[in-house]
PDB file of N, CA and C in Angstrom:
ATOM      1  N   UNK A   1       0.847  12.641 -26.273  1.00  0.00           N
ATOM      2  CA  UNK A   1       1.214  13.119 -24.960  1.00  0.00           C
ATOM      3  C   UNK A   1       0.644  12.177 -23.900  1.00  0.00           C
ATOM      4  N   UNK A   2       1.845  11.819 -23.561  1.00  0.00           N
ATOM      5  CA  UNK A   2       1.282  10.588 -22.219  1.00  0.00           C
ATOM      6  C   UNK A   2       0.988  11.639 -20.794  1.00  0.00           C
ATOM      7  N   UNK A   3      -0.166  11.252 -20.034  1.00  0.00           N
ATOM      8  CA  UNK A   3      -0.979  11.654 -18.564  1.00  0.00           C
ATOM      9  C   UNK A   3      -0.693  10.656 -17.397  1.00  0.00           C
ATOM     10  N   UNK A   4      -0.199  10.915 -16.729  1.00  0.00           N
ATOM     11  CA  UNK A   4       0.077   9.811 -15.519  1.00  0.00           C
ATOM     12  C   UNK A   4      -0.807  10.177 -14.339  1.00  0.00           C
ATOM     13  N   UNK A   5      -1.070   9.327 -13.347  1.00  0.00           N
ATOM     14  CA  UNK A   5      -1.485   9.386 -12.011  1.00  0.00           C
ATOM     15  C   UNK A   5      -0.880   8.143 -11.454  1.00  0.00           C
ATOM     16  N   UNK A   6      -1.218   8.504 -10.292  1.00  0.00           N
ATOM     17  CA  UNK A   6      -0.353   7.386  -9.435  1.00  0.00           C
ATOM     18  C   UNK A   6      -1.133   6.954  -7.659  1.00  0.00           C
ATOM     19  N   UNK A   7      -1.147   5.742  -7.040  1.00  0.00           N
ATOM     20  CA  UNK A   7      -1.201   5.490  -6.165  1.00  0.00           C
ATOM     21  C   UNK A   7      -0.031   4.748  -5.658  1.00  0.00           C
ATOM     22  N   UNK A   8       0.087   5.349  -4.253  1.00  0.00           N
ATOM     23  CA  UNK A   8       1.437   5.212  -3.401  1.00  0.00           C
ATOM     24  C   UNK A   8       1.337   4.465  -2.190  1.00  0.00           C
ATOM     25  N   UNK A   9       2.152   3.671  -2.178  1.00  0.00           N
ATOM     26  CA  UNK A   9       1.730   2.972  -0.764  1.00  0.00           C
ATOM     27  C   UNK A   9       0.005   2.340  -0.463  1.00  0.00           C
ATOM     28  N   UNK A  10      -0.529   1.267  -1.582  1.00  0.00           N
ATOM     29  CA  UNK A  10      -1.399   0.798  -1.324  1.00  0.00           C
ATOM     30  C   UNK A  10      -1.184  -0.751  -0.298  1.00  0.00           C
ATOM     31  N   UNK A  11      -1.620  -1.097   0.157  1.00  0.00           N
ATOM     32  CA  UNK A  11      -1.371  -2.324   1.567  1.00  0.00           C
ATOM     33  C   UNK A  11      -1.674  -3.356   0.209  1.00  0.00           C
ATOM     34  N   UNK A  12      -1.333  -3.692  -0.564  1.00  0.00           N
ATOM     35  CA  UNK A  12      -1.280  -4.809  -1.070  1.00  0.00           C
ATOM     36  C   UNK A  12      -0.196  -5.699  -1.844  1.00  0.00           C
ATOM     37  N   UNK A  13       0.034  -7.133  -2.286  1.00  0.00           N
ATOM     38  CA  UNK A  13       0.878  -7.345  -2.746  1.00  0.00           C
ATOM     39  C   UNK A  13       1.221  -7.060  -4.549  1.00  0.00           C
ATOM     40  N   UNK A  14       2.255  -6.475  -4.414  1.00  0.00           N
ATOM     41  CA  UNK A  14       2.454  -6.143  -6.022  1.00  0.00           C
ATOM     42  C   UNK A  14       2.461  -7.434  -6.763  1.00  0.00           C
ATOM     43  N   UNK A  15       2.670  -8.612  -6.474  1.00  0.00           N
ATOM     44  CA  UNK A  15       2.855  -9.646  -7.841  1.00  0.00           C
ATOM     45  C   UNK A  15       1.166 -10.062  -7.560  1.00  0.00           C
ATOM     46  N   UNK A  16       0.495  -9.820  -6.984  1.00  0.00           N
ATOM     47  CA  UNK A  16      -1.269 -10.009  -6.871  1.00  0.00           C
ATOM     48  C   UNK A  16      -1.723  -8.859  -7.852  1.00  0.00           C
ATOM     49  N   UNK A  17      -1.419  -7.956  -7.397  1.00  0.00           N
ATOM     50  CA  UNK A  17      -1.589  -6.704  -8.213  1.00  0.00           C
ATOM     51  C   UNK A  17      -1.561  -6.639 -10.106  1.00  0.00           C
ATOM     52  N   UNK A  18      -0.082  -6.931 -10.229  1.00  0.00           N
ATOM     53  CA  UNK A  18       0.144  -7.689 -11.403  1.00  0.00           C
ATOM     54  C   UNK A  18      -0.417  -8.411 -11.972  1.00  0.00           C
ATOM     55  N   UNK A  19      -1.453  -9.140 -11.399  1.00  0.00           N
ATOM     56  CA  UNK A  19      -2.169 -10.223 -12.500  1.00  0.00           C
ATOM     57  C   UNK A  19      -3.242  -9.215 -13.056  1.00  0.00           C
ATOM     58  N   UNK A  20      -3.783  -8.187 -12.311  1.00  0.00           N
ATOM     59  CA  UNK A  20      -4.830  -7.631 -12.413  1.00  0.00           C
ATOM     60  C   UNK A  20      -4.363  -6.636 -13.926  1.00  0.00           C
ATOM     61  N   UNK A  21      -3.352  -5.932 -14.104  1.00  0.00           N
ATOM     62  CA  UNK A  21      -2.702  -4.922 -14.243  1.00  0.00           C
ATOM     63  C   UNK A  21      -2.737  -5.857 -16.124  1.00  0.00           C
ATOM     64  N   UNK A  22      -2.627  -6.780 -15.845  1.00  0.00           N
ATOM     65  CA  UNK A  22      -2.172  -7.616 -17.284  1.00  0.00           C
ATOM     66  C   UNK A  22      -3.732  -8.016 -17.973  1.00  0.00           C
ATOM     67  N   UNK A  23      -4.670  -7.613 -17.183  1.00  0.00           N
ATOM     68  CA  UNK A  23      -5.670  -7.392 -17.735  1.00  0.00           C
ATOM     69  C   UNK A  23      -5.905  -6.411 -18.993  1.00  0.00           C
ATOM     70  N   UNK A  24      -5.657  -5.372 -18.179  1.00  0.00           N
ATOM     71  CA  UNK A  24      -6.230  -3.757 -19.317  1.00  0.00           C
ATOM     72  C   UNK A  24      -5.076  -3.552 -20.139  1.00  0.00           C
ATOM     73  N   UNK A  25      -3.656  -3.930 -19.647  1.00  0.00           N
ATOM     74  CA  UNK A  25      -2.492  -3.167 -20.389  1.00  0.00           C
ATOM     75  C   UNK A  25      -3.178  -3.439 -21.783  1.00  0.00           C
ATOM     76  N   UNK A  26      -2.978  -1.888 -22.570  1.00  0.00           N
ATOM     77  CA  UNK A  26      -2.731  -1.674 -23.968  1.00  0.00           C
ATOM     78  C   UNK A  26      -4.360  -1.540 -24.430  1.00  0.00           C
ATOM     79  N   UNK A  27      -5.534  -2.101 -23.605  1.00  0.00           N
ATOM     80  CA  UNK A  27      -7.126  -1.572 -24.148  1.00  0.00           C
ATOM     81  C   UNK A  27      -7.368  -0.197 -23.684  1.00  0.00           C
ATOM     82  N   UNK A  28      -8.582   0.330 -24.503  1.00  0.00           N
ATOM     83  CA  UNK A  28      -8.850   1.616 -24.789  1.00  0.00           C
ATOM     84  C   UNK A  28      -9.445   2.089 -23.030  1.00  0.00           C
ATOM     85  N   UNK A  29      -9.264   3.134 -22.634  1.00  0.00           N
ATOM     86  CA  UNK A  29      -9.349   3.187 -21.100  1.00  0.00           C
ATOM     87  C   UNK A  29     -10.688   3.193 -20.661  1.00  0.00           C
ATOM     88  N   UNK A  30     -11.916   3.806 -21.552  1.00  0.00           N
ATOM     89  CA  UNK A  30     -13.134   3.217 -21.052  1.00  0.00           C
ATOM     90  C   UNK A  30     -13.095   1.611 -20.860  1.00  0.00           C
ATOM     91  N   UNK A  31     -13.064   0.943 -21.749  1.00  0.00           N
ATOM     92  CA  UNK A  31     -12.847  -0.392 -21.778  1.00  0.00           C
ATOM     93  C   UNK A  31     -12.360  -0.613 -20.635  1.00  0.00           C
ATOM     94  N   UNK A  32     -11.017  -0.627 -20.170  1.00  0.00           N
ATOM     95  CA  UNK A  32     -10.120  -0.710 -19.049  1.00  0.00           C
ATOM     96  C   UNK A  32     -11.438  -0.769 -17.901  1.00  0.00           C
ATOM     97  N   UNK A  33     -12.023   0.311 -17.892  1.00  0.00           N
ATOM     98  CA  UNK A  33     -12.429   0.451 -16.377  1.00  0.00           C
ATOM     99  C   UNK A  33     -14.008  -0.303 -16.245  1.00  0.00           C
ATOM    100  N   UNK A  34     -14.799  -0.349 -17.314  1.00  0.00           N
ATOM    101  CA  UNK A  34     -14.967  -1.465 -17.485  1.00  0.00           C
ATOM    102  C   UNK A  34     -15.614  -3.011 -17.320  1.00  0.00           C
ATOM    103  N   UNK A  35     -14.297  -3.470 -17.973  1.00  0.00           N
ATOM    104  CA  UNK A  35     -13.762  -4.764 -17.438  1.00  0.00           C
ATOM    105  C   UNK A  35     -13.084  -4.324 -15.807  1.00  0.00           C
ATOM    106  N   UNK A  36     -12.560  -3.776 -15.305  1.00  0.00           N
ATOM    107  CA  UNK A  36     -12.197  -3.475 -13.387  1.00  0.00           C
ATOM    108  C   UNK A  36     -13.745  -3.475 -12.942  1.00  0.00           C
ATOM    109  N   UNK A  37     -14.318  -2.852 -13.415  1.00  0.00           N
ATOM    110  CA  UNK A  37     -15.793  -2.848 -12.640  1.00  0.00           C
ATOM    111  C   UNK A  37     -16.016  -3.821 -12.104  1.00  0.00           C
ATOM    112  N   UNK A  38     -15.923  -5.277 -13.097  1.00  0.00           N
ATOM    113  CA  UNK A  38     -16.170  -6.627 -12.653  1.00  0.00           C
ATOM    114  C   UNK A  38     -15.079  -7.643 -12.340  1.00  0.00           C
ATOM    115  N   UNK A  39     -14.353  -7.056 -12.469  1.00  0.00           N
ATOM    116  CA  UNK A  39     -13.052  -7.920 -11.681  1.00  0.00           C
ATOM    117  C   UNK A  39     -13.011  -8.441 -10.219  1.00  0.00           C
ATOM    118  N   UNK A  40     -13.041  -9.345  -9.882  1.00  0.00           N
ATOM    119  CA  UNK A  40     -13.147  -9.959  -8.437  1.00  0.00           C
ATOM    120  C   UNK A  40     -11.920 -10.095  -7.700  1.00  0.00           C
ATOM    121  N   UNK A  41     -11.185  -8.716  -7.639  1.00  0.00           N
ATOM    122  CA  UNK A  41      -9.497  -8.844  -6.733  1.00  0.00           C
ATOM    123  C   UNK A  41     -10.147  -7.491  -6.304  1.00  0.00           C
ATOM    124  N   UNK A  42      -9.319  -7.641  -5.326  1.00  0.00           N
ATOM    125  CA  UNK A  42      -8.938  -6.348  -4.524  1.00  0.00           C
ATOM    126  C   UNK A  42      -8.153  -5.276  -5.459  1.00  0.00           C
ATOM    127  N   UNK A  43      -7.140  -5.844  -6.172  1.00  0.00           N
ATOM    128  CA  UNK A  43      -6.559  -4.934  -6.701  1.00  0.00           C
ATOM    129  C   UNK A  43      -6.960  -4.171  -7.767  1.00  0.00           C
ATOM    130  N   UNK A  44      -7.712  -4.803  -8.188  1.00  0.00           N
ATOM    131  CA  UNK A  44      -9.116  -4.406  -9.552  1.00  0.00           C
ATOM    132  C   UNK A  44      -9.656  -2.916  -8.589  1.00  0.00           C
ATOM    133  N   UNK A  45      -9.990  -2.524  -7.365  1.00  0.00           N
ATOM    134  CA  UNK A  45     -10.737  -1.565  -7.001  1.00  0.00           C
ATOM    135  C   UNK A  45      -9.544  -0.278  -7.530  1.00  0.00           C
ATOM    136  N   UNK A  46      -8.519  -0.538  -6.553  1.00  0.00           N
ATOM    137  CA  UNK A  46      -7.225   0.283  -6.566  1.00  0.00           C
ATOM    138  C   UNK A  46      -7.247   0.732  -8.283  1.00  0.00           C
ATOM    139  N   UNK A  47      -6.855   0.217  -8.667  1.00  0.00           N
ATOM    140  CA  UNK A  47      -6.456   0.038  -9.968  1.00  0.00           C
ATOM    141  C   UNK A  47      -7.139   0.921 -11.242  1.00  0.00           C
ATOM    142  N   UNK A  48      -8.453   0.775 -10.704  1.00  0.00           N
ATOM    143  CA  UNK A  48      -9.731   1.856 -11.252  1.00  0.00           C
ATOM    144  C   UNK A  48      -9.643   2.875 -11.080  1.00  0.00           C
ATOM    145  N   UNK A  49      -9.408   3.008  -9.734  1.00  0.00           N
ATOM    146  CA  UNK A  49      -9.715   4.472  -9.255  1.00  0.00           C
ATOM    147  C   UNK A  49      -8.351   4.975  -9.736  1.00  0.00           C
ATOM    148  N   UNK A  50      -7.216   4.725  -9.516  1.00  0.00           N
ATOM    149  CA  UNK A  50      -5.838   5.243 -10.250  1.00  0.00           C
ATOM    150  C   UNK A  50      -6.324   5.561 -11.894  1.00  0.00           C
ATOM    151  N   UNK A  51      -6.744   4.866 -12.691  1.00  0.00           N
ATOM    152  CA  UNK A  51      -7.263   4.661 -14.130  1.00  0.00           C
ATOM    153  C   UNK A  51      -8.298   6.262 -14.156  1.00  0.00           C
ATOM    154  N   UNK A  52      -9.032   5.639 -13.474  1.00  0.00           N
ATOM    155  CA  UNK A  52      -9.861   7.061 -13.320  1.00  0.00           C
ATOM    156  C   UNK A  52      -9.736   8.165 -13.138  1.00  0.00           C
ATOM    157  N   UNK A  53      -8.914   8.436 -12.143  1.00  0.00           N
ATOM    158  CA  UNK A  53      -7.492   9.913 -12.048  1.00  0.00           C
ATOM    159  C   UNK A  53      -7.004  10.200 -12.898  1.00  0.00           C
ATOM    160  N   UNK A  54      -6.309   9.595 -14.003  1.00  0.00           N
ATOM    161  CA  UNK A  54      -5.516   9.601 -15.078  1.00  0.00           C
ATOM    162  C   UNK A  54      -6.583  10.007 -16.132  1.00  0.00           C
ATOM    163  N   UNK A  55      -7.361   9.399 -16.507  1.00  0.00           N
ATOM    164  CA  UNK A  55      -8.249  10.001 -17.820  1.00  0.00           C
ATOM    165  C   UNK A  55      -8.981  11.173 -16.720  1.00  0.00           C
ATOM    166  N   UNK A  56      -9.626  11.223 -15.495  1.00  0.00           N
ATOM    167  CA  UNK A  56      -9.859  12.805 -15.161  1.00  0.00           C
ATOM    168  C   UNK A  56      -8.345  14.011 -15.766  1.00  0.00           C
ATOM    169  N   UNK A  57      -7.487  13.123 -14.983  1.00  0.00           N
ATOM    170  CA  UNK A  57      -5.772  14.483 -15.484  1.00  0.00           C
ATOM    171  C   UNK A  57      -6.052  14.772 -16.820  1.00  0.00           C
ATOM    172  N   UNK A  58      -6.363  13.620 -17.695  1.00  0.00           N
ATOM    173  CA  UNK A  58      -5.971  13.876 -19.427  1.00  0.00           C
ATOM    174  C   UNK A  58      -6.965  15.082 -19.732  1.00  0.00           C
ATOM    175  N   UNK A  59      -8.693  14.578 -18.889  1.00  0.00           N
ATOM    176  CA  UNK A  59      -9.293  15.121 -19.962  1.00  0.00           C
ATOM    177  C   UNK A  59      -9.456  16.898 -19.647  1.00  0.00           C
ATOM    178  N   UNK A  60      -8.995  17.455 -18.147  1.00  0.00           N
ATOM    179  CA  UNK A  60      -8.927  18.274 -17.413  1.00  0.00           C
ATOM    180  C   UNK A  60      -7.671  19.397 -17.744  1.00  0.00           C
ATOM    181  N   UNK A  61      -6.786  18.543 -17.680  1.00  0.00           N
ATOM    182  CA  UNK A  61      -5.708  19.481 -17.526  1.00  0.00           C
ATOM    183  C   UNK A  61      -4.940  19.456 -19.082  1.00  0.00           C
ATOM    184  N   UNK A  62      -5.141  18.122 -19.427  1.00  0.00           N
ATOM    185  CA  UNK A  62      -4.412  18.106 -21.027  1.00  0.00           C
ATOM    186  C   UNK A  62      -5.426  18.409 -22.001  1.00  0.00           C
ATOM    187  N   UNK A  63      -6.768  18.527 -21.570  1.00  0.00           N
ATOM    188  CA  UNK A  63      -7.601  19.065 -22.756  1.00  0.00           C
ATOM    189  C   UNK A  63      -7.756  17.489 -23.784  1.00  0.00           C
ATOM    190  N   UNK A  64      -7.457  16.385 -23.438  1.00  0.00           N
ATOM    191  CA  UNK A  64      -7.682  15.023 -24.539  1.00  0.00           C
ATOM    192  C   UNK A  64      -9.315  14.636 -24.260  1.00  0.00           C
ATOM    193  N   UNK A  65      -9.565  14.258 -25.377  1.00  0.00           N
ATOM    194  CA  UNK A  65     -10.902  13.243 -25.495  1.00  0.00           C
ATOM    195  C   UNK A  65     -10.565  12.008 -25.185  1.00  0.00           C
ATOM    196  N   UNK A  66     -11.885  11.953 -23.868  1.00  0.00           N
ATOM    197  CA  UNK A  66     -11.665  10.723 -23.253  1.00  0.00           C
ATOM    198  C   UNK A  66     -12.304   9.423 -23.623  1.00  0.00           C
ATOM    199  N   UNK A  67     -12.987   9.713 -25.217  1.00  0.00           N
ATOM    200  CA  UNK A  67     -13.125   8.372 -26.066  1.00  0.00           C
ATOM    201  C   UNK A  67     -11.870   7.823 -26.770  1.00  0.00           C
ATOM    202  N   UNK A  68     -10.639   8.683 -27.209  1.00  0.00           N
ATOM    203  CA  UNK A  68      -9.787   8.371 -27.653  1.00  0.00           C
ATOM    204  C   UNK A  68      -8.418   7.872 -26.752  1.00  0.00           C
ATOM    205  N   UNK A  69      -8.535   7.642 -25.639  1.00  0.00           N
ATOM    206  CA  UNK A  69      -7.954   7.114 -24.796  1.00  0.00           C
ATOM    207  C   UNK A  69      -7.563   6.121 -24.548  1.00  0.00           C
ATOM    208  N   UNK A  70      -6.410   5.680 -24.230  1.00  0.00           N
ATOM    209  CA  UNK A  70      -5.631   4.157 -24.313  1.00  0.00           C
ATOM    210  C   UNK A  70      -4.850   3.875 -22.993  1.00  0.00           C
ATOM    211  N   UNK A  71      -4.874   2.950 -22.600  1.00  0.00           N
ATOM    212  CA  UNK A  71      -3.659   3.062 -21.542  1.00  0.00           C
ATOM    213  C   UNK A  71      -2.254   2.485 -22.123  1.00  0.00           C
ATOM    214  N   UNK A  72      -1.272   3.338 -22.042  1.00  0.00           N
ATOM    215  CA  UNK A  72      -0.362   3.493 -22.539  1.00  0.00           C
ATOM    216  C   UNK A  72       1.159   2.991 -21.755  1.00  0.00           C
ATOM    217  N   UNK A  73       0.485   3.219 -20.322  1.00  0.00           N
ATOM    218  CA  UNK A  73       1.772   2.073 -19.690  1.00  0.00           C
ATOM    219  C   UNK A  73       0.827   1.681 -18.506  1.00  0.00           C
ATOM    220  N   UNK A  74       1.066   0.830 -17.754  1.00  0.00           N
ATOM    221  CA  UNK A  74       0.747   0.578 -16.272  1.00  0.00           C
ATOM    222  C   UNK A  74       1.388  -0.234 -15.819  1.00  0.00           C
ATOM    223  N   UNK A  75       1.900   0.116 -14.845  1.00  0.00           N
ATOM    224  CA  UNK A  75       2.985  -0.266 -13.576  1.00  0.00           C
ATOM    225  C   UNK A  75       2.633  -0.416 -12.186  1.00  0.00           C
ATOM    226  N   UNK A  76       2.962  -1.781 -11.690  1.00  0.00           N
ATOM    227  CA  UNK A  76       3.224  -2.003 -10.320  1.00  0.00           C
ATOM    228  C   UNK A  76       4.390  -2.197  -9.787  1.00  0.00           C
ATOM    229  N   UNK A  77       5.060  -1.148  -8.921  1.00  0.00           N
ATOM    230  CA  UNK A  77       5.690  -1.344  -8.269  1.00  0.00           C
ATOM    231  C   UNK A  77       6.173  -1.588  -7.092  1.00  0.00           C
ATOM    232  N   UNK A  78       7.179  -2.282  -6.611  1.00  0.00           N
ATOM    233  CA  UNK A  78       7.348  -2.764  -4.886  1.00  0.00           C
ATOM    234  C   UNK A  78       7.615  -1.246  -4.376  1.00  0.00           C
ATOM    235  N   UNK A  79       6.443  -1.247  -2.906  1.00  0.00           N
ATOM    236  CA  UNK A  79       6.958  -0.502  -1.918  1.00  0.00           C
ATOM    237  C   UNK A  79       7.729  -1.291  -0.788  1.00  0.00           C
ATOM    238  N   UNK A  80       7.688  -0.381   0.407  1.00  0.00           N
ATOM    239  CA  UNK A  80       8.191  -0.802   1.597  1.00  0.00           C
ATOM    240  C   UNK A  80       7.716  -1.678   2.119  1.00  0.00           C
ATOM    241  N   UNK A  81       7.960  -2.682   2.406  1.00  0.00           N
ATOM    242  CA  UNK A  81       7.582  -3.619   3.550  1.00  0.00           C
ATOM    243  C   UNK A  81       7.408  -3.320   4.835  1.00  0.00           C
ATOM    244  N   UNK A  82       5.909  -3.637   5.346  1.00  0.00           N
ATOM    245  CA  UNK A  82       5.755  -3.203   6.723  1.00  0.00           C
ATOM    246  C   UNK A  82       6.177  -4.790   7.367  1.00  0.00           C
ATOM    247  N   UNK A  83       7.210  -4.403   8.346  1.00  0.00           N
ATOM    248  CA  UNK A  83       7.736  -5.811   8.757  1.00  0.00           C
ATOM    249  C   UNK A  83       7.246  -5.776  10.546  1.00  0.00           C
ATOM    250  N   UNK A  84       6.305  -7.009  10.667  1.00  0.00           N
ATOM    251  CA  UNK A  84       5.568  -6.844  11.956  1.00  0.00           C
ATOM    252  C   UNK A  84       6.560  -8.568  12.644  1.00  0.00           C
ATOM    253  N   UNK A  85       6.027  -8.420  13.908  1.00  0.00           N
ATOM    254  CA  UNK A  85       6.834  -9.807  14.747  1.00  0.00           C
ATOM    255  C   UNK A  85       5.573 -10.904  14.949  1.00  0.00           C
ATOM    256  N   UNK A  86       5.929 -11.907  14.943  1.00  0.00           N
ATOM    257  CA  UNK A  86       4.966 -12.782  15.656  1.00  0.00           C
ATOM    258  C   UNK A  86       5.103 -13.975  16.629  1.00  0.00           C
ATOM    259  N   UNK A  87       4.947 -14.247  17.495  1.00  0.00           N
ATOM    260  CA  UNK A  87       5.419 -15.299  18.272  1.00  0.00           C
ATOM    261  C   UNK A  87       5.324 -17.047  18.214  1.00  0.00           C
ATOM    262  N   UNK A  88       6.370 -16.952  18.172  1.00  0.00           N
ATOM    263  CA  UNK A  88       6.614 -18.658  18.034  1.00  0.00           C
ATOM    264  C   UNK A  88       6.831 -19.578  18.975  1.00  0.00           C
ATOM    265  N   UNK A  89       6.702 -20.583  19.077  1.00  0.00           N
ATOM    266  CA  UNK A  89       7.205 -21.817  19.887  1.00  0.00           C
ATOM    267  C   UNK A  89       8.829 -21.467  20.818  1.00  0.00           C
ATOM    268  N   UNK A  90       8.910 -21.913  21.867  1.00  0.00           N
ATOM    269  CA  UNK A  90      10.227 -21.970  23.001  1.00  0.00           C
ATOM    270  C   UNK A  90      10.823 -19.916  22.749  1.00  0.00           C
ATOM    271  N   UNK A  91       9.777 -19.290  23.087  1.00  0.00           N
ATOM    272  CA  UNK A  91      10.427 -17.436  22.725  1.00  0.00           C
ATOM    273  C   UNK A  91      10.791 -17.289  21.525  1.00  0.00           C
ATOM    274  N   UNK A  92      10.622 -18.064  20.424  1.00  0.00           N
ATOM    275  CA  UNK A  92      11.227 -17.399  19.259  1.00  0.00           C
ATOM    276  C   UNK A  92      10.263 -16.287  18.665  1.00  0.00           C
ATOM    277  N   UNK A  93      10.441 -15.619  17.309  1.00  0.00           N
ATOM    278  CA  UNK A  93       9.931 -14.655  17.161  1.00  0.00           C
ATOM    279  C   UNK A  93      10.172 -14.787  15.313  1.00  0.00           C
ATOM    280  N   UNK A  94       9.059 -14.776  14.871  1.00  0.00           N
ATOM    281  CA  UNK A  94       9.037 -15.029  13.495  1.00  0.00           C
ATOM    282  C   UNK A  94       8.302 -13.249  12.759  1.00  0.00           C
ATOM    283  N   UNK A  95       9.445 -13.286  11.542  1.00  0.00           N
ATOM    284  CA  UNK A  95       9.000 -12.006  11.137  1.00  0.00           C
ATOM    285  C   UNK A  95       7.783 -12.096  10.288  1.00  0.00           C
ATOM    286  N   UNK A  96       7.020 -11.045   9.465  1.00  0.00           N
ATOM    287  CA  UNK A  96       5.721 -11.150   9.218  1.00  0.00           C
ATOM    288  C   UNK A  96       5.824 -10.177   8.179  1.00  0.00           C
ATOM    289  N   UNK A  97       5.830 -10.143   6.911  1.00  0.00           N
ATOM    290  CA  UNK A  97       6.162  -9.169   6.093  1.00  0.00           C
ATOM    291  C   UNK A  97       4.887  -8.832   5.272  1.00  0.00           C
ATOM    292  N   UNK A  98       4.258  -7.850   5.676  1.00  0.00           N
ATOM    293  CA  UNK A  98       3.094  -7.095   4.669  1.00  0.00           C
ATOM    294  C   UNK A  98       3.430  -5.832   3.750  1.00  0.00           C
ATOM    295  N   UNK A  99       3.355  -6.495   2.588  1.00  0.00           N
ATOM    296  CA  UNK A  99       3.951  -6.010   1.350  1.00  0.00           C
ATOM    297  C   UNK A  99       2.974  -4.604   0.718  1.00  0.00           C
ATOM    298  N   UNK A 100       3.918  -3.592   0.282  1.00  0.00           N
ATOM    299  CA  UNK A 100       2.726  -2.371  -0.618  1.00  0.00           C
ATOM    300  C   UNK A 100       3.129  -2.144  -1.546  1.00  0.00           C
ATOM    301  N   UNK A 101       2.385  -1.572  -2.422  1.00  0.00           N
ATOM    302  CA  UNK A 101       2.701  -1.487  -3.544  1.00  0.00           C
ATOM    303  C   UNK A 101       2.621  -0.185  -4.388  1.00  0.00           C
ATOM    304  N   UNK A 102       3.103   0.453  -5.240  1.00  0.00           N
ATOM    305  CA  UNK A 102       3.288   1.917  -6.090  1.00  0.00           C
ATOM    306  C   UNK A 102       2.529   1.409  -7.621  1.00  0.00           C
ATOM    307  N   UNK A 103       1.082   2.150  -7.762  1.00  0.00           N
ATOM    308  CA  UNK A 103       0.599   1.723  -8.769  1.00  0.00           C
ATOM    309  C   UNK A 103       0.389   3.296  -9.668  1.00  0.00           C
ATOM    310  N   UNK A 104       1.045   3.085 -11.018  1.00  0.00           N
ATOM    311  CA  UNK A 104       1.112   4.106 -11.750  1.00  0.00           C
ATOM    312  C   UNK A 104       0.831   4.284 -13.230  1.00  0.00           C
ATOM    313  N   UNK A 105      -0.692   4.778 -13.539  1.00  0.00           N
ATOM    314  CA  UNK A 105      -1.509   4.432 -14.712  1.00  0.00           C
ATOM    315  C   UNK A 105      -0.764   5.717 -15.812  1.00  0.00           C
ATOM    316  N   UNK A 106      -0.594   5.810 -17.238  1.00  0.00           N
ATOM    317  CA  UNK A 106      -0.474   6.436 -18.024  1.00  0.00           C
ATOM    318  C   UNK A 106      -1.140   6.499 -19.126  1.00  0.00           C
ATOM    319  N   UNK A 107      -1.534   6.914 -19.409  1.00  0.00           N
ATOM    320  CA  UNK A 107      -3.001   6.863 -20.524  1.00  0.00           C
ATOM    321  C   UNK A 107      -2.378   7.999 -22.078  1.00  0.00           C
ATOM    322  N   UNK A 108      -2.629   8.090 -22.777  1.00  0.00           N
ATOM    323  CA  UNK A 108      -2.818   8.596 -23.699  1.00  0.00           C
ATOM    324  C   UNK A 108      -3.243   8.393 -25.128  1.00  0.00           C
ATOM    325  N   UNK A 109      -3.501   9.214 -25.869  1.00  0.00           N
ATOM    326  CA  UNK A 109      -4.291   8.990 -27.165  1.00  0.00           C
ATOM    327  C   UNK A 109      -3.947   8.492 -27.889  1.00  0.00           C
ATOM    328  N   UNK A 110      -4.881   7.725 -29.402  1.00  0.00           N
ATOM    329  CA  UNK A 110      -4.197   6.856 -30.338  1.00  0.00           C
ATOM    330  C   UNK A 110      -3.817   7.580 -31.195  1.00  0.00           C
TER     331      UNK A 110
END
């Protein structure tokens, strides 16, 4: 039985995100968090604390042991683009795109 949690709309870029994410896929979820402990990205913080939600859901609401725990999918996905203006040379106006991202941990047992 797969456990999901999810973070929505984090201010960061998903293909940054992604490198982080290709870390833990498929190790045991203590492990997972870890190795995030010492990870030096931003997205390593996010990423934990989502991880951490997910084995809290499993071990809370699904009743699983959270030594036998795996992460079983993890996903970054594109959010919305916050699209801001910025000013350029002779009035022009250059767009400015700050990217977010949908991060969604699934954990379950071996």
């Amino acid at each position: 039985m797969e456990v999901k949690a999810s973070t929505r709309f984090v201010r960061m870029s998903p293909r940054k995100a992604r490198l982080v994410a290709d870390l833990v896929r498929g190790k045991s979820a203590l492990e997972a968090l870890d190795i995030l402990e010492y990870t030096n990205k931003k997205a390593a913080r996010i990423i934990k604390k989502t991880l951490a939600s997910a084995i809290a859901n499993a071990t809370h609401n699904a009743k699983l042991d959270d030594e036998k725990l795996v992460i079983s999918t993890i996903m970054i996905n594109d959010g919305p683009a916050l699209k801001r203006m910025s000013p350029r040379a002779m009035g022009r106006a250059d767009i400015i795109r700050k990217p977010t991202a949908h991060v969604i941990v699934g954990v379950s047992e071996k």
